[in-house]
N, C-alpha and C. Protein backbone atom coordinates (compact mmCIF):
# COMPACT_ATOMS: atom_id res chain seq x y z
N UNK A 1 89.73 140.65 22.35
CA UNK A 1 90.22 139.36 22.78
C UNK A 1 90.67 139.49 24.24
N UNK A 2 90.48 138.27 25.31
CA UNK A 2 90.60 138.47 26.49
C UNK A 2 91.83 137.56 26.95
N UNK A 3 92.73 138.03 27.67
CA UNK A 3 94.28 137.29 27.95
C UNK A 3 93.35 136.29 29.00
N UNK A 4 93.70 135.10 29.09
CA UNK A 4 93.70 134.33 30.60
C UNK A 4 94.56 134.28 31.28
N UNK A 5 94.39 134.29 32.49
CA UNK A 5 95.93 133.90 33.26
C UNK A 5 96.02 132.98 33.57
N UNK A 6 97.31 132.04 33.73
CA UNK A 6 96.72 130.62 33.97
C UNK A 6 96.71 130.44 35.92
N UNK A 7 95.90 129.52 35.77
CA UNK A 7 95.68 129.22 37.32
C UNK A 7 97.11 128.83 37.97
N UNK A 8 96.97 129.63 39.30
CA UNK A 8 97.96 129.63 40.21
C UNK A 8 98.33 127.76 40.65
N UNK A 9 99.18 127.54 41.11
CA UNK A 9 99.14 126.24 41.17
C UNK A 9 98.69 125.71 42.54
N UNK A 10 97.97 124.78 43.05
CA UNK A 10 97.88 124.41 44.39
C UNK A 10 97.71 122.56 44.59
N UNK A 11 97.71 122.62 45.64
CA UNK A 11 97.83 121.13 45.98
C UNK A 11 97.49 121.14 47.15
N UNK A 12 97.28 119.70 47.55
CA UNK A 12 96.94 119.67 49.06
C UNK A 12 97.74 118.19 49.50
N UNK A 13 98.44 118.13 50.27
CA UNK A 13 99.12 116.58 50.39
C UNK A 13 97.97 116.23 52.15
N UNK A 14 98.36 115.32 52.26
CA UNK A 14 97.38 114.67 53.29
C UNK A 14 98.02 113.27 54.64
N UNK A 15 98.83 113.64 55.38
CA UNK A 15 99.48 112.60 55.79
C UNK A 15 98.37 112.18 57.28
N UNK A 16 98.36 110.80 57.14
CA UNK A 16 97.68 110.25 58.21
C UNK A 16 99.08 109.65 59.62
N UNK A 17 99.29 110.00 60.72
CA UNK A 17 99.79 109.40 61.64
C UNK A 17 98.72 109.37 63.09
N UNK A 18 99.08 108.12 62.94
CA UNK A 18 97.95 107.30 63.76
C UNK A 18 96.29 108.08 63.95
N UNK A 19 96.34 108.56 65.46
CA UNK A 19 95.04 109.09 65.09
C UNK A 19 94.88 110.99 65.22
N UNK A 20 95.97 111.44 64.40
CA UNK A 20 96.06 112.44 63.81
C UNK A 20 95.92 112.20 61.38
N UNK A 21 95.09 113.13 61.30
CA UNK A 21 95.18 113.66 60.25
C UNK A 21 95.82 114.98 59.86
N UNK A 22 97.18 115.12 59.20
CA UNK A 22 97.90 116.33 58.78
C UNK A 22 97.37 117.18 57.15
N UNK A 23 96.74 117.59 57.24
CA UNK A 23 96.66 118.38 55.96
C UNK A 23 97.46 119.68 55.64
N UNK A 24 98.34 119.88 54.52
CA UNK A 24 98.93 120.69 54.37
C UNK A 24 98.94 121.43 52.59
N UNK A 25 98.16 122.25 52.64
CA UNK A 25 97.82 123.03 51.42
C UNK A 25 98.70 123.81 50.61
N UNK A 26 99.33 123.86 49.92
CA UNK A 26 100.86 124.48 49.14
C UNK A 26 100.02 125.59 47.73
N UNK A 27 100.29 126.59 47.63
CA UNK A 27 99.96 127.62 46.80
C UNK A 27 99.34 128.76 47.13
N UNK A 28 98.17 128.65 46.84
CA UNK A 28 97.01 130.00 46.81
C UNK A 28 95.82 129.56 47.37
N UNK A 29 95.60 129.53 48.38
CA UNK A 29 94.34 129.24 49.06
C UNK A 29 93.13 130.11 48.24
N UNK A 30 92.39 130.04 48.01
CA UNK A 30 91.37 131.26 47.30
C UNK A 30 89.70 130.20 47.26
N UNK A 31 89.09 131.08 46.35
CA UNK A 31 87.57 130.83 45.97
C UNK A 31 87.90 129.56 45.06
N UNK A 32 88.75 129.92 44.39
CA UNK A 32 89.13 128.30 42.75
C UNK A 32 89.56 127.39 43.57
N UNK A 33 90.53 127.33 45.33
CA UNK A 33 90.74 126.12 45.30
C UNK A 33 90.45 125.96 46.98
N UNK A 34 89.57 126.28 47.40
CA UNK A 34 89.36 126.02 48.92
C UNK A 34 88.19 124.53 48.92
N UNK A 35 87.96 124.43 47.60
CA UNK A 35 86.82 123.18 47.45
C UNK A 35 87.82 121.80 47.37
N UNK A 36 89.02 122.21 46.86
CA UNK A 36 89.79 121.18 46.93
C UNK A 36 90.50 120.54 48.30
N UNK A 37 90.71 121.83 48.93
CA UNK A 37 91.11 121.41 50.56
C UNK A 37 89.86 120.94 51.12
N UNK A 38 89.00 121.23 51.45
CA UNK A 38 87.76 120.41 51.94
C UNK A 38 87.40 119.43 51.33
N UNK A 39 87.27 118.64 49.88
CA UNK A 39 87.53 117.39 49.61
C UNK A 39 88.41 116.97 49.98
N UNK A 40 89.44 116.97 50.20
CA UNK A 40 91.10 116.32 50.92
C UNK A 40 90.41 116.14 52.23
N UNK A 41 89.88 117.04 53.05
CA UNK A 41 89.19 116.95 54.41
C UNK A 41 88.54 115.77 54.62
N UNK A 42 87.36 116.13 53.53
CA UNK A 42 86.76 115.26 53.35
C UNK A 42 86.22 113.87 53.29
N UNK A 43 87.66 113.31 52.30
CA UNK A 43 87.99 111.83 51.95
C UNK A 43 88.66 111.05 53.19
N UNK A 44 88.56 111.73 54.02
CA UNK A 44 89.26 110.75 55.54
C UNK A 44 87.96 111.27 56.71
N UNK A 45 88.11 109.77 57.11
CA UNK A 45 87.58 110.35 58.59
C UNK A 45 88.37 109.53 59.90
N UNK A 46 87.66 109.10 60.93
CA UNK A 46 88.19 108.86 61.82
C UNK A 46 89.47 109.05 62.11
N UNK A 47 89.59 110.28 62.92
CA UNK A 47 90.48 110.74 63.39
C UNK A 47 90.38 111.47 64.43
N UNK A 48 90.89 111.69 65.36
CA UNK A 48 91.03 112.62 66.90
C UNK A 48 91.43 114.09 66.70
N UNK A 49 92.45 114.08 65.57
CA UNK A 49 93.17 115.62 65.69
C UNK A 49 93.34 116.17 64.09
N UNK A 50 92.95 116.84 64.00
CA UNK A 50 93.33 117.49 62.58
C UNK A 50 94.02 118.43 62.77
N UNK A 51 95.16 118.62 61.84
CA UNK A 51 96.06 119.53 61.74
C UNK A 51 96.00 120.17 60.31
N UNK A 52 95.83 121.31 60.30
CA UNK A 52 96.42 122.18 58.93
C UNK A 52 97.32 122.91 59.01
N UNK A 53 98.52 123.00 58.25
CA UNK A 53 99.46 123.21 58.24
C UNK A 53 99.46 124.34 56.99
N UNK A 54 99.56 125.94 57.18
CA UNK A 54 99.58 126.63 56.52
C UNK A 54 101.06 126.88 55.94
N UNK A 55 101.66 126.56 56.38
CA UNK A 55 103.21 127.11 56.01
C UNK A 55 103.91 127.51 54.65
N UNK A 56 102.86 126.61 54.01
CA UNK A 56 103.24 126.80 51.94
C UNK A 56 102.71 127.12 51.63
N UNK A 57 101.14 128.00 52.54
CA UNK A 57 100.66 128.81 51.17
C UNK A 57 101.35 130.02 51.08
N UNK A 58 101.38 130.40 49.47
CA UNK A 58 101.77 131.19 49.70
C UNK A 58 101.13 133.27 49.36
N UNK A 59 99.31 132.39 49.76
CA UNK A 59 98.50 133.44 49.45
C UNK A 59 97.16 132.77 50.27
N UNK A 60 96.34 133.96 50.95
CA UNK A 60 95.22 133.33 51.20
C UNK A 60 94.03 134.49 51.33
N UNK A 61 92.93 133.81 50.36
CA UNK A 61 92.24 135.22 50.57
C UNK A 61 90.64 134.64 51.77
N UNK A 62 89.70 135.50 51.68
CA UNK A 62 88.75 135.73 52.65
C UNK A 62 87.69 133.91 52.43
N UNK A 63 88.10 133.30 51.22
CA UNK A 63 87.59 132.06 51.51
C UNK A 63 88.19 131.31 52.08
N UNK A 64 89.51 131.65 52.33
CA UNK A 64 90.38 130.53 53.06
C UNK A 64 90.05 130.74 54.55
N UNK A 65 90.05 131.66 54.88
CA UNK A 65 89.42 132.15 55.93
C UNK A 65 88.33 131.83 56.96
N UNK A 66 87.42 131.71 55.50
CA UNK A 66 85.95 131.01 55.93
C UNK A 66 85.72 129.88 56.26
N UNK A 67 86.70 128.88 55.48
CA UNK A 67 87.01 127.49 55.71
C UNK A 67 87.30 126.93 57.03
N UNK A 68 88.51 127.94 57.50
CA UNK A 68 89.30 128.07 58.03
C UNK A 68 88.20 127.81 59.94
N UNK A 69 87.18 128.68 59.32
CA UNK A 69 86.39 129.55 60.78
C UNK A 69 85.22 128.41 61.01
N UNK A 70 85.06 128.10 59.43
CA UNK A 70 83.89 126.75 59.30
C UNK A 70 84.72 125.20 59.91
N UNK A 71 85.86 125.05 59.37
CA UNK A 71 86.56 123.67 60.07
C UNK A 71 86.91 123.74 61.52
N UNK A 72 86.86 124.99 62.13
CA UNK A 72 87.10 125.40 64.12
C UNK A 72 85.69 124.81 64.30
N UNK A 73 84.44 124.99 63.70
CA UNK A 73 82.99 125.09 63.90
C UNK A 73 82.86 123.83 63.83
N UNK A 74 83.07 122.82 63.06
CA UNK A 74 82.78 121.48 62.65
C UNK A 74 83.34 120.52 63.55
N UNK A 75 85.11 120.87 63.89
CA UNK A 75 85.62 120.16 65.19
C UNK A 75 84.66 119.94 66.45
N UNK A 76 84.50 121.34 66.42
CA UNK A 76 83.76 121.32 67.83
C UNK A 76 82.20 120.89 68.08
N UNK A 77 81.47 120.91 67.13
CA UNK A 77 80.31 120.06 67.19
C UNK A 77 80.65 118.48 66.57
N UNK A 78 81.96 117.77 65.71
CA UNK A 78 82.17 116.52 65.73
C UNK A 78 83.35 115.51 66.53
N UNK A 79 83.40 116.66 67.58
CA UNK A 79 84.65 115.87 68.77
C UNK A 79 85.48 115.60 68.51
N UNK A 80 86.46 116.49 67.41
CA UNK A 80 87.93 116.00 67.04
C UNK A 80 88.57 117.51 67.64
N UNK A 81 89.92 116.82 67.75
CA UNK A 81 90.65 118.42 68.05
C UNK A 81 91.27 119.00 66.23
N UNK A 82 90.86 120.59 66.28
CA UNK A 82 92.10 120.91 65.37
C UNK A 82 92.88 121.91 65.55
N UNK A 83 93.45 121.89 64.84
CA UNK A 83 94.85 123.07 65.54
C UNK A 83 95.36 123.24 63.96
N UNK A 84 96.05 124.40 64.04
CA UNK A 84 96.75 125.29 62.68
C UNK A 84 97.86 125.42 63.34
N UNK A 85 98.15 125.31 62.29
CA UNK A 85 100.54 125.83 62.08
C UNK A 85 99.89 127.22 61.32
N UNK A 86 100.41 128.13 61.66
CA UNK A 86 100.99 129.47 61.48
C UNK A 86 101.86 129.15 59.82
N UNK A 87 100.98 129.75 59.16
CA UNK A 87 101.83 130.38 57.64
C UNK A 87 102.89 131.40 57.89
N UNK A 88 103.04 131.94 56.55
CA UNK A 88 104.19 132.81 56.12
C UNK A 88 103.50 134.21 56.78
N UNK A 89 104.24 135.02 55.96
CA UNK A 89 104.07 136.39 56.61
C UNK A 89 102.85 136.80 55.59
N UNK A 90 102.32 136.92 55.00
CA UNK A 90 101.09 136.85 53.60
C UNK A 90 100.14 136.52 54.51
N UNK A 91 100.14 135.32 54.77
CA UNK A 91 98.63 134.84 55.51
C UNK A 91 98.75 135.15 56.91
N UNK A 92 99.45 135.55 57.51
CA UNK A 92 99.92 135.78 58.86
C UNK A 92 99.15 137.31 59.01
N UNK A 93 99.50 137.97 58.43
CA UNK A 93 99.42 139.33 57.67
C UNK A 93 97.81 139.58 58.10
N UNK A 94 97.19 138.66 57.03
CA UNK A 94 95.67 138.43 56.71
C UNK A 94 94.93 138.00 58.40
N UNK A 95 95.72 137.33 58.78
CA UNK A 95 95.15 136.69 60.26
C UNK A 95 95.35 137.50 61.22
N UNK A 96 96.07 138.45 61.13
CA UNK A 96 96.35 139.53 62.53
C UNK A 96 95.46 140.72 61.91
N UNK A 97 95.20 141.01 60.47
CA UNK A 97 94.00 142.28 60.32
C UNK A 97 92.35 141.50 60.57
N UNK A 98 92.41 140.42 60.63
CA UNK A 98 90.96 140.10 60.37
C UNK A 98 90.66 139.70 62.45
N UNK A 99 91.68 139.63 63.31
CA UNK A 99 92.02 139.21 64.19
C UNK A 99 91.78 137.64 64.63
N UNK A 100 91.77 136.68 63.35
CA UNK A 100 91.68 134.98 64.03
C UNK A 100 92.96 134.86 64.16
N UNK A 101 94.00 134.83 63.96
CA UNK A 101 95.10 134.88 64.62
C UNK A 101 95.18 134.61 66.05
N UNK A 102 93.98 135.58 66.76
CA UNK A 102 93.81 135.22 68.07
C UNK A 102 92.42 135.04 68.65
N UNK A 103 91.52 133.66 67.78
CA UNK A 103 90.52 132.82 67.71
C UNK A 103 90.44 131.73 67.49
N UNK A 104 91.28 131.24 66.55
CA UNK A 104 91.73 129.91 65.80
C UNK A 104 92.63 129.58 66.62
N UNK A 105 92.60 128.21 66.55
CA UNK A 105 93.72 127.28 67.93
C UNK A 105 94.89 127.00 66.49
N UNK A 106 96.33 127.77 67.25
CA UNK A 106 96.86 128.01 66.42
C UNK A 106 98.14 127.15 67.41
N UNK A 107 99.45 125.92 66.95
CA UNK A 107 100.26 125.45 67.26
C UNK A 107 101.69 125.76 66.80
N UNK A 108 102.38 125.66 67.49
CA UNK A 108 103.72 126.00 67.10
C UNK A 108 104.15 124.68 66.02
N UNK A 109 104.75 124.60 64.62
CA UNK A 109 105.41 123.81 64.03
C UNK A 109 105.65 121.84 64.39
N UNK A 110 106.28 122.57 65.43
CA UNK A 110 107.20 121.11 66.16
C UNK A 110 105.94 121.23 66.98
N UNK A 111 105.09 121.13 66.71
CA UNK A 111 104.00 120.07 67.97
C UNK A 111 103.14 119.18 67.11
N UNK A 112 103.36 119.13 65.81
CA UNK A 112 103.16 118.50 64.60
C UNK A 112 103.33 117.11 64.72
């Protein structure tokens, strides 16, 4: 007999101010839920600036990553700006060994 574990919890909240879109992802970024942050992406458009706001996850593995490298790629061939808030020390961690930390247009908090 095989234990399950139950799925980590995640969410994605989505605040629109004016012509910024804020997305901010809370849990475990991973393979089970990076399809859910890109539908959240997804379901809006027109907008100038996208923001993701890492600050609540509080895990992120090599698909978040990818997302991460694919949504820098997509800005820039669909003329929006985006910019990242800096997570915890976990994903921070992950971003200074893989070195996007210093690739990804990354914003201080309060420029939110």
């Amino acid at each position: 007999m095989t234990s399950l574990e139950p799925t980590p919890a995640f969410d994605v909240s989505v605040e629109r101010r004016e012509a910024t879109l804020v997305a901010a992802p809370a849990g475990e970024l991973d393979l089970a839920t990076a399809p859910q942050l890109i539908a959240a992406l997804r379901s809006h458009d027109d907008y100038e600036r996208l923001v993701i706001d890492l600050r609540s996850l509080s895990f992120m593995d090599s698909s978040g990553l990818r997302l991460l490298v694919a949504e820098t790629d997509r800005a820039s061939r669909g003329g929006y700006v985006l910019q990242l808030v800096r997570g915890g020390p976990e994903v921070g961690r992950l971003l200074r060994l893989t070195r996007l930390d210093e690739k990804l247009p990354f914003i201080d908090a309060d420029a939110v």
